[in-house]
Protein backbone atom coordinates (compact mmCIF):
# COMPACT_ATOMS: atom_id res chain seq x y z
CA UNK A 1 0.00 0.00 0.00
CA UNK A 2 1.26 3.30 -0.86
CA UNK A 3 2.44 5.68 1.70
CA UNK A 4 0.09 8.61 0.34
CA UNK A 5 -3.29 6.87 0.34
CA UNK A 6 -5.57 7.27 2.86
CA UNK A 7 -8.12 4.69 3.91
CA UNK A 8 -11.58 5.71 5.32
CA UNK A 9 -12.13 3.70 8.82
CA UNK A 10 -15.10 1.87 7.07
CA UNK A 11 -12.56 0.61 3.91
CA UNK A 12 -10.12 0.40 7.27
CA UNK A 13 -12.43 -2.25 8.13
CA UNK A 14 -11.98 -4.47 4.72
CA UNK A 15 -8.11 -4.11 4.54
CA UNK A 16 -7.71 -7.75 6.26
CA UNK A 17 -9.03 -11.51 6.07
CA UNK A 18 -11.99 -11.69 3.46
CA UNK A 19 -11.99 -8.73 1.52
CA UNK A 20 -15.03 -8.02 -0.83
CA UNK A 21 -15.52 -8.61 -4.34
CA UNK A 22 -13.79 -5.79 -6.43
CA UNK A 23 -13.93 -4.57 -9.93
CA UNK A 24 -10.70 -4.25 -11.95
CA UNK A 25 -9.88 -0.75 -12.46
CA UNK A 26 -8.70 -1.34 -15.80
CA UNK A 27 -11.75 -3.36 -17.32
CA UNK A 28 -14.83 -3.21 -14.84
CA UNK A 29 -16.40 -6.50 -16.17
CA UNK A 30 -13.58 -8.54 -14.57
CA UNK A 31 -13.40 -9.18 -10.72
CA UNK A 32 -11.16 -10.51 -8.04
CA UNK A 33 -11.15 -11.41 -4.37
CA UNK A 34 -8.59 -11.78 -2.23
CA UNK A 35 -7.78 -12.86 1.66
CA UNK A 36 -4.90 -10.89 3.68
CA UNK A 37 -3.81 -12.41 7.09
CA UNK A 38 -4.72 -10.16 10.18
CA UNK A 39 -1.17 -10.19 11.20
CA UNK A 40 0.26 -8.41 8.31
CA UNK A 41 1.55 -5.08 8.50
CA UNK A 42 0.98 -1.76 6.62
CA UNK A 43 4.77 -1.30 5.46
CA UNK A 44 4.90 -5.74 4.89
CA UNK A 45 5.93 -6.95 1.53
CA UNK A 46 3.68 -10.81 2.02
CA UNK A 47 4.17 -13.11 -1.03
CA UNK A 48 1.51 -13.28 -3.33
CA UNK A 49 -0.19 -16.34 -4.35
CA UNK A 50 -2.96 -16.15 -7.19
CA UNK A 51 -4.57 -18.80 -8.19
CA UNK A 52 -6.93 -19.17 -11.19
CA UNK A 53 -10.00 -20.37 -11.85
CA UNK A 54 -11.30 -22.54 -14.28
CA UNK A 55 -14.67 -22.71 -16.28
CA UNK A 56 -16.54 -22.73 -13.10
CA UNK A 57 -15.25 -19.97 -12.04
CA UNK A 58 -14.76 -21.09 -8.19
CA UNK A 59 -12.64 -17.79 -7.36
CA UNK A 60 -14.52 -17.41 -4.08
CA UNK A 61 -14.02 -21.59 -3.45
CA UNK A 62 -10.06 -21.14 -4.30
CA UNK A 63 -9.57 -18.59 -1.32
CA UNK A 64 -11.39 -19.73 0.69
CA UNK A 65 -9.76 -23.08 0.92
CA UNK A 66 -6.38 -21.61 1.33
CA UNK A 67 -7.35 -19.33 4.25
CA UNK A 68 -4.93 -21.10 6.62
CA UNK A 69 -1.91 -21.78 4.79
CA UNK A 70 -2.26 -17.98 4.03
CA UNK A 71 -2.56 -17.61 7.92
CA UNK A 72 0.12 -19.72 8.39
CA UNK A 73 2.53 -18.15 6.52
CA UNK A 74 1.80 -14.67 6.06
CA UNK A 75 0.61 -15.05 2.47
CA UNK A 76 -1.94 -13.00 0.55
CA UNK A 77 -4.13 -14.56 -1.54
CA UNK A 78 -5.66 -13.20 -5.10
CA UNK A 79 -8.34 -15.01 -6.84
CA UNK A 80 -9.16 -12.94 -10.23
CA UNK A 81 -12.89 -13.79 -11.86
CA UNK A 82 -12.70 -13.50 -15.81
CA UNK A 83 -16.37 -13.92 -15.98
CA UNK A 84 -17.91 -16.48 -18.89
CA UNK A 85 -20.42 -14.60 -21.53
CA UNK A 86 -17.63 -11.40 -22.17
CA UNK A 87 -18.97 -10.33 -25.59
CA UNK A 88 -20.12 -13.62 -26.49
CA UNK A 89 -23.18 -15.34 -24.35
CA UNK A 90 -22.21 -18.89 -24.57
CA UNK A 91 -18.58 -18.30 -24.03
CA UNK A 92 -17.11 -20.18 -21.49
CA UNK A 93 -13.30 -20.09 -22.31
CA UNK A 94 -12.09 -16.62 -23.02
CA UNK A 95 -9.22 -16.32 -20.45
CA UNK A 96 -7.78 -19.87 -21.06
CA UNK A 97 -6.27 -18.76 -24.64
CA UNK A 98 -4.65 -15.49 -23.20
CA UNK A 99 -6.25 -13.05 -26.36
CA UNK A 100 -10.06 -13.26 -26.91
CA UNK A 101 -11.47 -10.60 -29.24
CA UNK A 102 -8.68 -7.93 -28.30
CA UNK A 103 -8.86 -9.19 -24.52
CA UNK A 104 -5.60 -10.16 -23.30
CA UNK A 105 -5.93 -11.97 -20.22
CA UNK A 106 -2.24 -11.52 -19.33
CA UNK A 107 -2.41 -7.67 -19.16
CA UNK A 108 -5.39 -7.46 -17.07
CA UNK A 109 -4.01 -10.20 -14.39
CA UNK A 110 -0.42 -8.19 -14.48
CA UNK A 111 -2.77 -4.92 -13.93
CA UNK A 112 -5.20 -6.05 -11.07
CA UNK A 113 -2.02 -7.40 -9.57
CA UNK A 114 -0.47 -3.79 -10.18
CA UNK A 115 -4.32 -2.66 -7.96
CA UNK A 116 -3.60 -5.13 -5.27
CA UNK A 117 0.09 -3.77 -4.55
CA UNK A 118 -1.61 -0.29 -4.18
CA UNK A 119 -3.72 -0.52 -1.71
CA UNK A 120 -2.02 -3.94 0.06
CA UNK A 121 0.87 -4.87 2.05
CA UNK A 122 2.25 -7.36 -0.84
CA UNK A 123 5.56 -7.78 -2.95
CA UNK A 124 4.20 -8.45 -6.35
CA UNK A 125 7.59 -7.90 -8.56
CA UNK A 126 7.40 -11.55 -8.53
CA UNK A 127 4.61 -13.67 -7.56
CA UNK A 128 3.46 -17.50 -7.18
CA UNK A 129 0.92 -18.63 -9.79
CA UNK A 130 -1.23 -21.59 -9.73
CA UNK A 131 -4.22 -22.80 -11.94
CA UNK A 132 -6.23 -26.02 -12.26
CA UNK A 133 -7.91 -27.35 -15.34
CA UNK A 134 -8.90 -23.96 -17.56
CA UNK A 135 -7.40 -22.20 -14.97
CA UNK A 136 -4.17 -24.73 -15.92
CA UNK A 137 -4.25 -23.82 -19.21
CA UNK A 138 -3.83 -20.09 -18.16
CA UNK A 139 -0.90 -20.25 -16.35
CA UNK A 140 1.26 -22.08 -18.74
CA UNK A 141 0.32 -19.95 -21.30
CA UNK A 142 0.90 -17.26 -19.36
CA UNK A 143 4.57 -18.52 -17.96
CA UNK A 144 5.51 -18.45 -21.74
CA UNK A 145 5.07 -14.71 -21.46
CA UNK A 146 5.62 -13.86 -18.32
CA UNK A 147 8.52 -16.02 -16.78
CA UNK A 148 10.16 -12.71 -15.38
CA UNK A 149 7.23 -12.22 -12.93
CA UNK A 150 6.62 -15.49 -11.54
CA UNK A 151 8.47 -16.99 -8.47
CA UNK A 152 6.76 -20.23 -9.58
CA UNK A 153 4.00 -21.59 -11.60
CA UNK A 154 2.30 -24.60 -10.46
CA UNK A 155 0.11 -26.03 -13.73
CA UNK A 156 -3.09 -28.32 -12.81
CA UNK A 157 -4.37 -30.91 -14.96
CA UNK A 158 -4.94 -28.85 -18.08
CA UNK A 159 -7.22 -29.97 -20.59
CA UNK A 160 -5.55 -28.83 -23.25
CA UNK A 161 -2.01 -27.91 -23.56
CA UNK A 162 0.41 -25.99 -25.86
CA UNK A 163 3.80 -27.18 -26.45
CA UNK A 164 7.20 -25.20 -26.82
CA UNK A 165 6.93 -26.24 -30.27
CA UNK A 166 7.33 -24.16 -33.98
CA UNK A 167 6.34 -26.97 -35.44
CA UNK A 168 2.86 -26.64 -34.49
CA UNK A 169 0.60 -23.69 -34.94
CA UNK A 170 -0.18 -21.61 -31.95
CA UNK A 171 -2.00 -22.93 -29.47
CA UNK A 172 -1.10 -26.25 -29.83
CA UNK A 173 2.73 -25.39 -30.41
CA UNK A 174 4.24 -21.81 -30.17
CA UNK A 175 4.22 -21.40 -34.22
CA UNK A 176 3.14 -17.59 -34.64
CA UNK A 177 3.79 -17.09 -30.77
CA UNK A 178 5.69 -13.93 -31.87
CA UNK A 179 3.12 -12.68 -34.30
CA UNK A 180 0.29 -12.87 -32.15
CA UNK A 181 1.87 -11.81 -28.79
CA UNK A 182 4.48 -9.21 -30.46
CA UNK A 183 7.47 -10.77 -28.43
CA UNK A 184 9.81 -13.85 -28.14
CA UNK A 185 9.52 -16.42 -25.75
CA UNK A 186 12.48 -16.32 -23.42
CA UNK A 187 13.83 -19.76 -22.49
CA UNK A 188 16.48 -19.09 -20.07
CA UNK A 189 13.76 -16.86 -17.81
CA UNK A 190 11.79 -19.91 -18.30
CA UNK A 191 14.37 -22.16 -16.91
CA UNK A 192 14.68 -19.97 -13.79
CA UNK A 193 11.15 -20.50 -12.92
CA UNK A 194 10.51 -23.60 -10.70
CA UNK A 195 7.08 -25.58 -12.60
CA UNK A 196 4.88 -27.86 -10.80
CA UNK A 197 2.93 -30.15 -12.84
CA UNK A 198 -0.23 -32.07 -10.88
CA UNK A 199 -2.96 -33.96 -11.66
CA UNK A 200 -5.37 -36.77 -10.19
CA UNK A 201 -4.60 -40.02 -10.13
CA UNK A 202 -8.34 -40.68 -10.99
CA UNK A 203 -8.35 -37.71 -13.24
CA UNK A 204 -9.62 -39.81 -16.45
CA UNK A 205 -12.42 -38.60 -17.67
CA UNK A 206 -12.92 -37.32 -21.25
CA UNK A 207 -16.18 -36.00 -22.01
CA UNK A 208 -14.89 -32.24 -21.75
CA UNK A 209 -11.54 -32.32 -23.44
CA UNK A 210 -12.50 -34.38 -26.67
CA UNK A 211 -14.93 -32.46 -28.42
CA UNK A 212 -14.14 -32.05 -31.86
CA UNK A 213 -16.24 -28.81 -33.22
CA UNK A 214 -16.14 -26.53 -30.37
CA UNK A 215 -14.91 -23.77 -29.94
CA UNK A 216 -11.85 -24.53 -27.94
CA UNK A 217 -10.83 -27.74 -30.09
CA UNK A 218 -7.98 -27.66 -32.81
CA UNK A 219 -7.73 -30.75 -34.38
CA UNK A 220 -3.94 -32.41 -33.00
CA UNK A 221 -5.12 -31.95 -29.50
CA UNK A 222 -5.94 -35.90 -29.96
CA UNK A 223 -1.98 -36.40 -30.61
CA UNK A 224 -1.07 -35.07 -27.15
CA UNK A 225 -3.02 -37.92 -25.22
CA UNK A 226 -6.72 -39.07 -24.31
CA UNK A 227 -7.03 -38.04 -20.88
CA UNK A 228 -5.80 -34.79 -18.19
CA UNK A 229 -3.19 -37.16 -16.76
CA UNK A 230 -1.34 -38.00 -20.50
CA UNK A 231 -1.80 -34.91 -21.91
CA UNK A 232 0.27 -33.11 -18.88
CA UNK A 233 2.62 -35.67 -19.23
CA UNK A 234 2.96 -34.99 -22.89
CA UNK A 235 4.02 -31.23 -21.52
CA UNK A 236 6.00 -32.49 -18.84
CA UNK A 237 8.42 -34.32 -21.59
CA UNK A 238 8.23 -31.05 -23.74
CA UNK A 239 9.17 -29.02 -20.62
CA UNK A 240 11.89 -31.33 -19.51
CA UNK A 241 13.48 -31.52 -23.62
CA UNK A 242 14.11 -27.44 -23.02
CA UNK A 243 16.16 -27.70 -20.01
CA UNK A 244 12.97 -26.49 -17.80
CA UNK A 245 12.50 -27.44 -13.74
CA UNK A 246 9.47 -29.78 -13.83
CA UNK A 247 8.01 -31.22 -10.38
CA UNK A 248 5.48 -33.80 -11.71
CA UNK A 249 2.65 -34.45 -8.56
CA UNK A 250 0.07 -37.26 -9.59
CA UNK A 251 -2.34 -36.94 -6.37
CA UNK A 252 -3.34 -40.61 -5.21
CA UNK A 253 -6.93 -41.43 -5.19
CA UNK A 254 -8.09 -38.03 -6.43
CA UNK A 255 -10.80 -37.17 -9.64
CA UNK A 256 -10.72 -33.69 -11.27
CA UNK A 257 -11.15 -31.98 -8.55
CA UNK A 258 -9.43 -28.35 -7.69
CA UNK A 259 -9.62 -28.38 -4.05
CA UNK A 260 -7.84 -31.96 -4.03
CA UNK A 261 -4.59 -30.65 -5.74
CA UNK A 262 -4.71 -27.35 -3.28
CA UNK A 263 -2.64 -29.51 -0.47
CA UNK A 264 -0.29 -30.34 -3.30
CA UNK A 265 0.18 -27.15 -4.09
CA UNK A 266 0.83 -25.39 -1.16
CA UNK A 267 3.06 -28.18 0.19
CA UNK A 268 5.31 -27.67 -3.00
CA UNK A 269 4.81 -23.83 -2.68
CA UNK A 270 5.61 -23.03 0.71
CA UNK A 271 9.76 -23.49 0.59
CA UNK A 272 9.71 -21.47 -2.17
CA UNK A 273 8.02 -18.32 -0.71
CA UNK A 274 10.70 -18.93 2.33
CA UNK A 275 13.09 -18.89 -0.07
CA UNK A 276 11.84 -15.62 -2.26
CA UNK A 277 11.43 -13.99 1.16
C-alpha cells in the first residue's frame, strides 16, 4: 500500500481476512477477491499467491480453501474472476487462450495485480501462480510470457495444452507465438522459474476435453493424449526436452477436482516463498 493513500475507517475495516468482491480498475467487467492475514503489517511486503479459476469460475471456493496456509505463513491470496459470456453469451473459455477478441488476459491479471500492490501490504515484482484445469491452461500460457514475474507456476491438470513447439501452430505449439503476442519467448527466464505439474490419479475422464467442433478444439489436440493425466505428461516431456525445472505431482486417489490438488500445491509452494522472502 502506498504511503500517500488514505483509507476511510469503514474501507479500514476491509483491509484484512476476506476482503469483498472488487472490480478491476482497468476493465470493470472482470473481478477478483482476495484474503490478507490479520497479522500483516501496513509497510509488509507478504508473497503473493494467485490462483486461477477454471470454467466454473470457483474464485470465491479457491480462497477460501487456502485461508490457513495464508494464515500460516503470512501469504496474501488473489483469486481474479474472468467472468464467462464477455462479448459472447455462450462463451465459457475466453481467459484460457490469453487473447479473446482484443482481450488479453495476461495484461489485465499483471494490472489487477499492479491494484492489489496499491492498496495492500504485498511484494508483487514476482509472484506464485497456480491454476487447475482452464485455470491450468492459463498459467502455462501465461509462464511463456511472463517467466520474469513469476516466483513459480504450479500447472493443474490442463485440458488442453500448448507445447514449446514451432512446429505446431499456436496454441497447440508456439508457431506464430511472436506474431500474435508481439514478443519472443524467453527460455532461459523460463528455466529460472521452478514448474509444478499435478494432476489426479483418478483424473480420467474425457467427455470435456475431446470435443471435436467446439470452440476450444484444434484438431492435433488428440496427438497429445486421451485423458488430463497424458496430456500433462505430454508437456512435462516437452518441458523437460528445453532444459525447464518440472516437479510432476500425480495426487493418489483423487478425480478432477481443484480443491484436491490445493494440499499439493501449497506443500510444493511453501519453501519457495521462504526462499523468495
Amino acid at each position: 500500500m502506498t504511503d500517500t493513500q488514505q483509507v476511510a475507517p469503514t474501507a479500514a475495516f476491509y483491509q484484512r481476512g476476506s476482503i469483498p468482491i472488487f472490480a478491476s480498475q482497468v476493465d470493470p467487467r472482470l473481478h477478483y477477491l482476495l484474503y490478507v492475514p490479520q497479522q500483516l503489517k501496513d509497510d509488509d511486503q507478504a508473497p503473493l499467491l494467485v490462483v486461477q479459476h477454471g470454467t466454473a469460475r470457483t474464485a470465491a471456493k479457491y480462497r477460501d480453501h487456502l485461508k490457513p496456509f495464508a494464515d500460516e505463513h503470512g501469504v496474501v491470496v488473489l483469486t481474479p474472476i474472468f467472468p464467462a459470456g464477455l462479448i459472447d453469451p455462450t462463451d465459457l473459455h475466453n481467459f484460457k487462450f490469453i487473447e479473446y477478441r482484443g482481450i488479453r488476459f495476461d495484461r489485465m491479471l499483471l494490472s489487477i495485480v499492479d491494484e492489489v500492490a496499491e492498496r495492500f501490504p504485498v511484494a508483487t515484482d514476482k509472484f506464485f501462480l497456480h491454476g487447475f484445469s482452464g485455470g491450468g491452461q492459463f498459467v502455462h500460457r501465461f509462464l511463456y510470457l511472463h517467466p520474469e514475474r513469476l516466483a513459480a507456476a504450479s500447472i493443474g491438470a490442463p485440458g488442453r495444452i500448448t507445447q514449446l513447439d514451432d512446429k505446431l501452430d499456436w496454441w497447440l505449439g508456439t508457431r506464430g507465438f511472436e506474431e500474435k503476442f508481439g514478443q519472443e519467448i524467453d527460455f532461459d527466464a523460463l528455466r529460472r522459474v521452478p514448474i509444478q505439474m499435478v494432476v489426479g490419479s483418478e483424473d480420467v475422464e474425457t467427455w470435456e476435453i475431446n470435443n471435436p467442433g467446439e470452440s476450444n478444439w484444434m484438431d492435433g489436440v488428440e496427438k497429445t493424449g486421451s485423458t488430463r493425466i497424458e496430456r500433462l505428461r505430454t508437456l512435462e516431456a516437452n518441458f523437460r526436452s528445453h532444459g525447464l525445472d518440472v516437479t510432476f505431482d500425480l495426487v493418489d486417489g483423487a478425480a478432477h477436482s481443484g480443491s484436491l490438488m490445493l494440499p499439493t500445491v501449497t506443500r510444493w509452494m511453501a519453501p519457495l516463498m521462504r526462499t523468495e522472502a
